[in-house]
PDB file of N, CA and C in Angstrom:
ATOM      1  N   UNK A   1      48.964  62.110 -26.069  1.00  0.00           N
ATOM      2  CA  UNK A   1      47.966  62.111 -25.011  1.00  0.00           C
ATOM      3  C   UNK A   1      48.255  63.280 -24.067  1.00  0.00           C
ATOM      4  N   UNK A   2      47.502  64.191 -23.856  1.00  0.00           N
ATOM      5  CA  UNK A   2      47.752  65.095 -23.125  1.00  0.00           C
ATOM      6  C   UNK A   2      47.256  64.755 -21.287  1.00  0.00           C
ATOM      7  N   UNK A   3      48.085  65.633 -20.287  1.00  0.00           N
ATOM      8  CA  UNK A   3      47.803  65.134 -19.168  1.00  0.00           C
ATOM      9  C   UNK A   3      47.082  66.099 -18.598  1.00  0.00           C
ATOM     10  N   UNK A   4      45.958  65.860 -17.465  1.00  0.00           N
ATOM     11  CA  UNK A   4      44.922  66.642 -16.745  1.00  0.00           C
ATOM     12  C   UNK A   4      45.647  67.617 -16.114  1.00  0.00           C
ATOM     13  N   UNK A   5      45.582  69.288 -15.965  1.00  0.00           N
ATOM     14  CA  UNK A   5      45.807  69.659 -15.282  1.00  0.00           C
ATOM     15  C   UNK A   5      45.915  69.337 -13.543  1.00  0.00           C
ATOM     16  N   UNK A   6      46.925  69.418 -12.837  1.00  0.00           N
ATOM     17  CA  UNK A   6      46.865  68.942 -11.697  1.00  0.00           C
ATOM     18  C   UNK A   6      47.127  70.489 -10.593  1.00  0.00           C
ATOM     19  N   UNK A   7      46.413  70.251  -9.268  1.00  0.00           N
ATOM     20  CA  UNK A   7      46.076  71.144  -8.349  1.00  0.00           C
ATOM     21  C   UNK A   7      46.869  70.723  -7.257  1.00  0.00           C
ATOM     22  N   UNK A   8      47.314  71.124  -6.161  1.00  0.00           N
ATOM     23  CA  UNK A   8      47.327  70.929  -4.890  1.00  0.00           C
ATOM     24  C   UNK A   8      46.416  71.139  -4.165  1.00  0.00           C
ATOM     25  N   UNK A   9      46.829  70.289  -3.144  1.00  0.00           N
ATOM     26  CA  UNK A   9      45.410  70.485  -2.144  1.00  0.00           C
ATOM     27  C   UNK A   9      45.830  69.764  -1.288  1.00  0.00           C
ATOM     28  N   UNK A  10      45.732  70.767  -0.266  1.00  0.00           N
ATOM     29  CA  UNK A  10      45.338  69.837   1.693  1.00  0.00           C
ATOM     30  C   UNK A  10      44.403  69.411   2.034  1.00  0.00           C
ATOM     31  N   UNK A  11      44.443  68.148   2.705  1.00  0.00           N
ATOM     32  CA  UNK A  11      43.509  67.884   3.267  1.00  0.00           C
ATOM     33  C   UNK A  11      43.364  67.322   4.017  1.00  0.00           C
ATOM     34  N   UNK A  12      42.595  67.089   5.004  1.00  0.00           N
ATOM     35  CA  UNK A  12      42.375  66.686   6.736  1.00  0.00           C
ATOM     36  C   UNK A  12      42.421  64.834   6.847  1.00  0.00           C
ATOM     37  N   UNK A  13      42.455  64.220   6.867  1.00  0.00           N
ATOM     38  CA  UNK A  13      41.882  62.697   6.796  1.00  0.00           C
ATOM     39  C   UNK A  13      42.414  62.118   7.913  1.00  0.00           C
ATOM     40  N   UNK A  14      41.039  60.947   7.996  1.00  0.00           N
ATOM     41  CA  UNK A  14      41.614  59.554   9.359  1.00  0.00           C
ATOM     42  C   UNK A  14      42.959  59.011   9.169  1.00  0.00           C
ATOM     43  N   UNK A  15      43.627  59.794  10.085  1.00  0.00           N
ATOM     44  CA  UNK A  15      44.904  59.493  10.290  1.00  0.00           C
ATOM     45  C   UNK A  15      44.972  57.497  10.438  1.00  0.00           C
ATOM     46  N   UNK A  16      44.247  56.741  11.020  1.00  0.00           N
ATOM     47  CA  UNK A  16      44.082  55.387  10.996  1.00  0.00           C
ATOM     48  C   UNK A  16      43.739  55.427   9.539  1.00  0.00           C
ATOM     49  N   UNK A  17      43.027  55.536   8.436  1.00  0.00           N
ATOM     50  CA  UNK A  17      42.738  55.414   7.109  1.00  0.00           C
ATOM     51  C   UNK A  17      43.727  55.535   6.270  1.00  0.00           C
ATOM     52  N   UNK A  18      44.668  56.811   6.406  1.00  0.00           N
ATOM     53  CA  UNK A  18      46.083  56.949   5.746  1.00  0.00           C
ATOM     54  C   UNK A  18      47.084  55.662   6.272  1.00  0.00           C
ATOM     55  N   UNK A  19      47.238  55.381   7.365  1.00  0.00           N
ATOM     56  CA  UNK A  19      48.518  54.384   7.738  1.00  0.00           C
ATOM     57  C   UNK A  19      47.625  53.155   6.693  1.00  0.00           C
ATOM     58  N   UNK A  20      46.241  52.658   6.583  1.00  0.00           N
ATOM     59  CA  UNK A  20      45.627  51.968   6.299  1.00  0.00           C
ATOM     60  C   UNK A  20      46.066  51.487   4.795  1.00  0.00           C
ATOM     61  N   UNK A  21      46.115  52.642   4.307  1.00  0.00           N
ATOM     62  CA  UNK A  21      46.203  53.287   2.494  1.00  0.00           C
ATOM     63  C   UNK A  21      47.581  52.627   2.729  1.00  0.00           C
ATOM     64  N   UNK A  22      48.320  53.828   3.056  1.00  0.00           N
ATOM     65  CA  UNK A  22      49.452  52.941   3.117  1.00  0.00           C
ATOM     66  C   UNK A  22      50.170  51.800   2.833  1.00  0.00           C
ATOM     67  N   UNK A  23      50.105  51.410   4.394  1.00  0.00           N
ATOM     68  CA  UNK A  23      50.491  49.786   4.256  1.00  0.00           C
ATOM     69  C   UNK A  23      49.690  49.046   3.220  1.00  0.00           C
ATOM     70  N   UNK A  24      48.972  49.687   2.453  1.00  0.00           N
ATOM     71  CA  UNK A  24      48.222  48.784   1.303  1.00  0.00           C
ATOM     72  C   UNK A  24      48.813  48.688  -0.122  1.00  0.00           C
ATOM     73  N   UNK A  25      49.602  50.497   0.369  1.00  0.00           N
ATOM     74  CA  UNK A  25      50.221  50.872  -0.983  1.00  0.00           C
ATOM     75  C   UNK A  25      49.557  51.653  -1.961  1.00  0.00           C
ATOM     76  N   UNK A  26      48.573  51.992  -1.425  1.00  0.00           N
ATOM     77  CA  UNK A  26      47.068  52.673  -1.946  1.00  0.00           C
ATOM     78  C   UNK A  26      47.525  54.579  -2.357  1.00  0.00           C
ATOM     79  N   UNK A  27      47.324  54.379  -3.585  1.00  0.00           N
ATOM     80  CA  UNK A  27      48.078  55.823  -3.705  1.00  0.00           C
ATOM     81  C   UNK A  27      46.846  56.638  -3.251  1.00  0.00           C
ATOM     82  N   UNK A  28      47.267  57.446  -2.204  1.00  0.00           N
ATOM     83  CA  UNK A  28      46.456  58.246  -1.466  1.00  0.00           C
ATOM     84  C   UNK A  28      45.322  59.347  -2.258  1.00  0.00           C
ATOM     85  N   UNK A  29      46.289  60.133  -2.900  1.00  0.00           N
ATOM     86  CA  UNK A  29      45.990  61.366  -3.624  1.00  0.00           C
ATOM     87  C   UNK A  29      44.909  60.647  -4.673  1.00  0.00           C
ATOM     88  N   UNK A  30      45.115  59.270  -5.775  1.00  0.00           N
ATOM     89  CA  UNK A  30      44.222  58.944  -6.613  1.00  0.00           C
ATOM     90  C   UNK A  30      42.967  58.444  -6.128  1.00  0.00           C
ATOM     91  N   UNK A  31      42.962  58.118  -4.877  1.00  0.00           N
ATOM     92  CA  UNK A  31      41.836  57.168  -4.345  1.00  0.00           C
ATOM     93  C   UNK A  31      40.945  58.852  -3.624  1.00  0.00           C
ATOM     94  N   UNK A  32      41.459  59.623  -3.484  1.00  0.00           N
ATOM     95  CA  UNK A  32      40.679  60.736  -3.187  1.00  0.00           C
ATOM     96  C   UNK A  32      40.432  61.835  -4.238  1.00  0.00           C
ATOM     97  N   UNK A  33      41.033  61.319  -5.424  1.00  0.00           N
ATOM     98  CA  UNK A  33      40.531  61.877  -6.623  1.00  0.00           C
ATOM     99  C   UNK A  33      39.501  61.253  -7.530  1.00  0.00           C
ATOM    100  N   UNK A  34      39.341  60.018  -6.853  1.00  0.00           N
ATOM    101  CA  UNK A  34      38.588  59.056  -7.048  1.00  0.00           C
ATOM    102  C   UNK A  34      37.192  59.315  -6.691  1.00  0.00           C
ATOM    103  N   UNK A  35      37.404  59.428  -5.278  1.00  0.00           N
ATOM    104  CA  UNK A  35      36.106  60.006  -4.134  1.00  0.00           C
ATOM    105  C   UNK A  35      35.610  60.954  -4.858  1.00  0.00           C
ATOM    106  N   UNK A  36      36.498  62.132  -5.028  1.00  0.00           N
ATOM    107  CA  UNK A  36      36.073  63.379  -5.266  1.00  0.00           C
ATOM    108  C   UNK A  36      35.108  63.411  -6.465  1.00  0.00           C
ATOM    109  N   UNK A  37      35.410  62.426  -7.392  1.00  0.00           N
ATOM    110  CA  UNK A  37      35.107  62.847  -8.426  1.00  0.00           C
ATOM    111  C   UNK A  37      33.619  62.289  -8.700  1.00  0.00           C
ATOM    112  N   UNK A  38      33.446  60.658  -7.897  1.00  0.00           N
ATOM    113  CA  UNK A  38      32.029  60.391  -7.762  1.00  0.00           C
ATOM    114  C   UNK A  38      31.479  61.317  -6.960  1.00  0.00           C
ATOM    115  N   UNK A  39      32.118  62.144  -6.169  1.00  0.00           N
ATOM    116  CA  UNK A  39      30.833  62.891  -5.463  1.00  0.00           C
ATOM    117  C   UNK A  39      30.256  63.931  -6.036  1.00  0.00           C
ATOM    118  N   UNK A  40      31.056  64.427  -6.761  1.00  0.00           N
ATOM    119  CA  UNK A  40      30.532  65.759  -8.041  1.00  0.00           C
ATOM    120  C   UNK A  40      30.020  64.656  -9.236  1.00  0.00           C
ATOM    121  N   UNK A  41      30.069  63.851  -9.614  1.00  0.00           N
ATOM    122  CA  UNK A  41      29.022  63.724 -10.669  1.00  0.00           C
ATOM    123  C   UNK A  41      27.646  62.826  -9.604  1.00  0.00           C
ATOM    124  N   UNK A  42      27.639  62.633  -8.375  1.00  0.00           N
ATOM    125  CA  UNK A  42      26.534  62.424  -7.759  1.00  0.00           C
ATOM    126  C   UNK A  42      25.535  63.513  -7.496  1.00  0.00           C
ATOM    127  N   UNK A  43      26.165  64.881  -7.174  1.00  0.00           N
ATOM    128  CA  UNK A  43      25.529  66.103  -6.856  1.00  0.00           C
ATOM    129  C   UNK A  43      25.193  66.439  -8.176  1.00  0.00           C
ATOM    130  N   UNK A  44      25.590  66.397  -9.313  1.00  0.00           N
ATOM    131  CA  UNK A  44      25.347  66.552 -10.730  1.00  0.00           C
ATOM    132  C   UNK A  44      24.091  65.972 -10.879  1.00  0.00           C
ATOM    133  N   UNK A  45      24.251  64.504 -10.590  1.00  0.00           N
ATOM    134  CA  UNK A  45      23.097  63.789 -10.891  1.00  0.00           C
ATOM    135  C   UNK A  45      21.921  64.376 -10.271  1.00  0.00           C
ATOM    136  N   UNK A  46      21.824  64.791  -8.702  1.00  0.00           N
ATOM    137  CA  UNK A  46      20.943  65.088  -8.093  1.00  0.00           C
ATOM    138  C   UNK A  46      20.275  66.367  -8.305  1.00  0.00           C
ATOM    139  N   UNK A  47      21.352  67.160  -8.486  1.00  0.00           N
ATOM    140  CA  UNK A  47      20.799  68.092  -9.074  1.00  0.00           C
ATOM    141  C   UNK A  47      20.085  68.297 -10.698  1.00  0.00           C
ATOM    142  N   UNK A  48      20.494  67.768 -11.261  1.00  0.00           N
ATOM    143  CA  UNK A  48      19.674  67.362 -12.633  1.00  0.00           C
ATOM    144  C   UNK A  48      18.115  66.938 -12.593  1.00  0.00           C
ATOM    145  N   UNK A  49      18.576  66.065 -11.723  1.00  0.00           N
ATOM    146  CA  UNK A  49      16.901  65.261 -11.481  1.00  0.00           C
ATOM    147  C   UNK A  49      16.061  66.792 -10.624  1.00  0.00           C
ATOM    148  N   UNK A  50      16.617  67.667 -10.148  1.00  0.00           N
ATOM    149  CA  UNK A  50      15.956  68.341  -9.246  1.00  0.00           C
ATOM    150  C   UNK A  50      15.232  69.546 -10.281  1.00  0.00           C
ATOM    151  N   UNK A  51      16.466  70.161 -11.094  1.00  0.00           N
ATOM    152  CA  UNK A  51      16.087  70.978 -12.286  1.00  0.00           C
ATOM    153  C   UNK A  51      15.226  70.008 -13.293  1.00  0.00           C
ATOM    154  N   UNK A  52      14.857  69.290 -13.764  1.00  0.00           N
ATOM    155  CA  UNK A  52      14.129  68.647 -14.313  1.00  0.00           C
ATOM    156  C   UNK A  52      12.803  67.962 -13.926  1.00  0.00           C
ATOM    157  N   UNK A  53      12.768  67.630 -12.642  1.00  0.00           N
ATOM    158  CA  UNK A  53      11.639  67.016 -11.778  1.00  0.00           C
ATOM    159  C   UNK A  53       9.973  67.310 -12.447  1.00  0.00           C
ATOM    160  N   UNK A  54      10.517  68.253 -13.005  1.00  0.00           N
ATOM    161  CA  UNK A  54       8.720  68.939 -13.578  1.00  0.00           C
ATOM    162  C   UNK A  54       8.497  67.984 -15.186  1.00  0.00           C
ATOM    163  N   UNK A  55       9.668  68.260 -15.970  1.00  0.00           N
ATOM    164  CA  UNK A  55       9.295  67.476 -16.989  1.00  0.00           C
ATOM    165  C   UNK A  55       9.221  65.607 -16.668  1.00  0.00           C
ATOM    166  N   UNK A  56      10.132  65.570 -16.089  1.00  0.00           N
ATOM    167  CA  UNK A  56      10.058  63.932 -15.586  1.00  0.00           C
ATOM    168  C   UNK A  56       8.545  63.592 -14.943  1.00  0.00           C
ATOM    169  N   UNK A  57       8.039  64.173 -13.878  1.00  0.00           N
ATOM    170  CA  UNK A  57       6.571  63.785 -13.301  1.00  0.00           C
ATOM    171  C   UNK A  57       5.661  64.526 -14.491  1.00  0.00           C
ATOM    172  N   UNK A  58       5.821  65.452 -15.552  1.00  0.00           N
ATOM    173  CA  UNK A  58       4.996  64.760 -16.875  1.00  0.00           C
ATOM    174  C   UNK A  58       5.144  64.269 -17.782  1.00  0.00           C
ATOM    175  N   UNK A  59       6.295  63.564 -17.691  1.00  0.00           N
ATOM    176  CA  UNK A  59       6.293  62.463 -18.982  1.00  0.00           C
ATOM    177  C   UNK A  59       5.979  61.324 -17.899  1.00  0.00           C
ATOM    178  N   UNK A  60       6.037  60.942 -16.639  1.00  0.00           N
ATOM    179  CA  UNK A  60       5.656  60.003 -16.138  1.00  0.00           C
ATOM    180  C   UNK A  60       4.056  60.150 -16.395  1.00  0.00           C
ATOM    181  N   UNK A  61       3.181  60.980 -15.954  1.00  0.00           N
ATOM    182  CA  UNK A  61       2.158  61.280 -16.172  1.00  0.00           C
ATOM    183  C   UNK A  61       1.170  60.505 -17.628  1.00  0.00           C
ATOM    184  N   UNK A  62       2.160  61.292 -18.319  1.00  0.00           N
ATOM    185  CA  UNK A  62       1.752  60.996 -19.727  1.00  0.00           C
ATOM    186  C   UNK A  62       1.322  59.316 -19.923  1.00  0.00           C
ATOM    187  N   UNK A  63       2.896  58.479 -19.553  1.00  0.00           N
ATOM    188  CA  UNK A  63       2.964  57.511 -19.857  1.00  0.00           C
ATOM    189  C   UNK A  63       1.617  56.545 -19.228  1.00  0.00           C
ATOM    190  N   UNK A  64       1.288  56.883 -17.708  1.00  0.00           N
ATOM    191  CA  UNK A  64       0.498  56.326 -16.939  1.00  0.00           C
ATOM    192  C   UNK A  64      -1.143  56.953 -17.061  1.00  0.00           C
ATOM    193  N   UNK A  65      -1.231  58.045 -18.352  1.00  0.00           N
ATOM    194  CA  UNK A  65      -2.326  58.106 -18.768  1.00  0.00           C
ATOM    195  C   UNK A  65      -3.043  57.597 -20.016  1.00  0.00           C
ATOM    196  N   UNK A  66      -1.395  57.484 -21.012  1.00  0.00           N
ATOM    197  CA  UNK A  66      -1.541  56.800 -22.355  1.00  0.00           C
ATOM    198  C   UNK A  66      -0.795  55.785 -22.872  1.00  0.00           C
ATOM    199  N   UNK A  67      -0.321  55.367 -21.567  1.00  0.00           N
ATOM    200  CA  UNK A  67       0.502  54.007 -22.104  1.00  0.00           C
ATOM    201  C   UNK A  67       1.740  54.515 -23.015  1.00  0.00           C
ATOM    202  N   UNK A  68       2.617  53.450 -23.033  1.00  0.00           N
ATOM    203  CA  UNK A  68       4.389  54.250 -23.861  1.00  0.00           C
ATOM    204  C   UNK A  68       4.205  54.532 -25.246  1.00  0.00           C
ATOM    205  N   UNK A  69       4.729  55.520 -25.877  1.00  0.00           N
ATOM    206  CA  UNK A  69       4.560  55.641 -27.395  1.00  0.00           C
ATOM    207  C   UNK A  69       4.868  55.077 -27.767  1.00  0.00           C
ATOM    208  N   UNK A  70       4.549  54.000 -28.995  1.00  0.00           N
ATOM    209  CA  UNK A  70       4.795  53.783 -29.645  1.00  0.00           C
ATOM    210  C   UNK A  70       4.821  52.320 -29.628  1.00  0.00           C
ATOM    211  N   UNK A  71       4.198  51.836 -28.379  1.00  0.00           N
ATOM    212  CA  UNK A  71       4.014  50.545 -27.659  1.00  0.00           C
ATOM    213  C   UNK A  71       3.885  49.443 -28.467  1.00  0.00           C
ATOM    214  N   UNK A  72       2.575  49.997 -29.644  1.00  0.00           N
ATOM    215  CA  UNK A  72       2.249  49.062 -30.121  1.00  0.00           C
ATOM    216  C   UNK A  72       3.383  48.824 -31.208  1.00  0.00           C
ATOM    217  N   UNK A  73       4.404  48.697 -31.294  1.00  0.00           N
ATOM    218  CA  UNK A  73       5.532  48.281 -32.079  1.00  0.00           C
ATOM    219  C   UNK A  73       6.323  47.887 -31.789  1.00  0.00           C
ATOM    220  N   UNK A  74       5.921  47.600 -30.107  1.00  0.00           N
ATOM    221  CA  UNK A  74       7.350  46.674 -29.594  1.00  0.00           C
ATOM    222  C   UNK A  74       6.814  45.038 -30.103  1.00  0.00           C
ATOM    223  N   UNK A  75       8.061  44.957 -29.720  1.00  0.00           N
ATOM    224  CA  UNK A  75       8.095  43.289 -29.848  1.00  0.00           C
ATOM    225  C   UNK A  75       8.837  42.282 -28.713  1.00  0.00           C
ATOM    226  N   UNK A  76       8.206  42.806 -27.909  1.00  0.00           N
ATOM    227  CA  UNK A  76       8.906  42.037 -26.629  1.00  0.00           C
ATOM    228  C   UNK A  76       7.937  42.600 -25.810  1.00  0.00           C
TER     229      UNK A  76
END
């Protein structure tokens, strides 16, 4: 199993949030690699939907002019 390259990095935080982590036992560094990492695949997401927005409002289009393909073969 190979291991992720790892970085350093400073960073600023609620000094009340760290004693918080802490006394919890909360490994600091993973729970903000944690953060970090939903927030880049959130901006991912958003941005996806943003580069795409044109095909999405016409396949919505489509659907709300001709009903879903292939409809008549569902079974539910």
């Amino acid at each position: 199993m190979s291991q992720l390259a790892r970085k350093s990095a400073n960073l600023s935080l609620d000094s009340n949030l760290v004693s918080q982590a802490r006394d919890l036992k909360i490994n600091i560094s993973r729970a903000a690699e944690d953060g970090i990492k939903s927030a880049v695949k959130a901006e991912q997401e958003r941005l996806w939907r943003l580069e795409n927005a044109e095909a999405i409002a016409a396949s919505n289009k489509y659907v709300e002019e001709h009903g879903l393909p292939l409809a008549k073969y569902r079974q539910f």
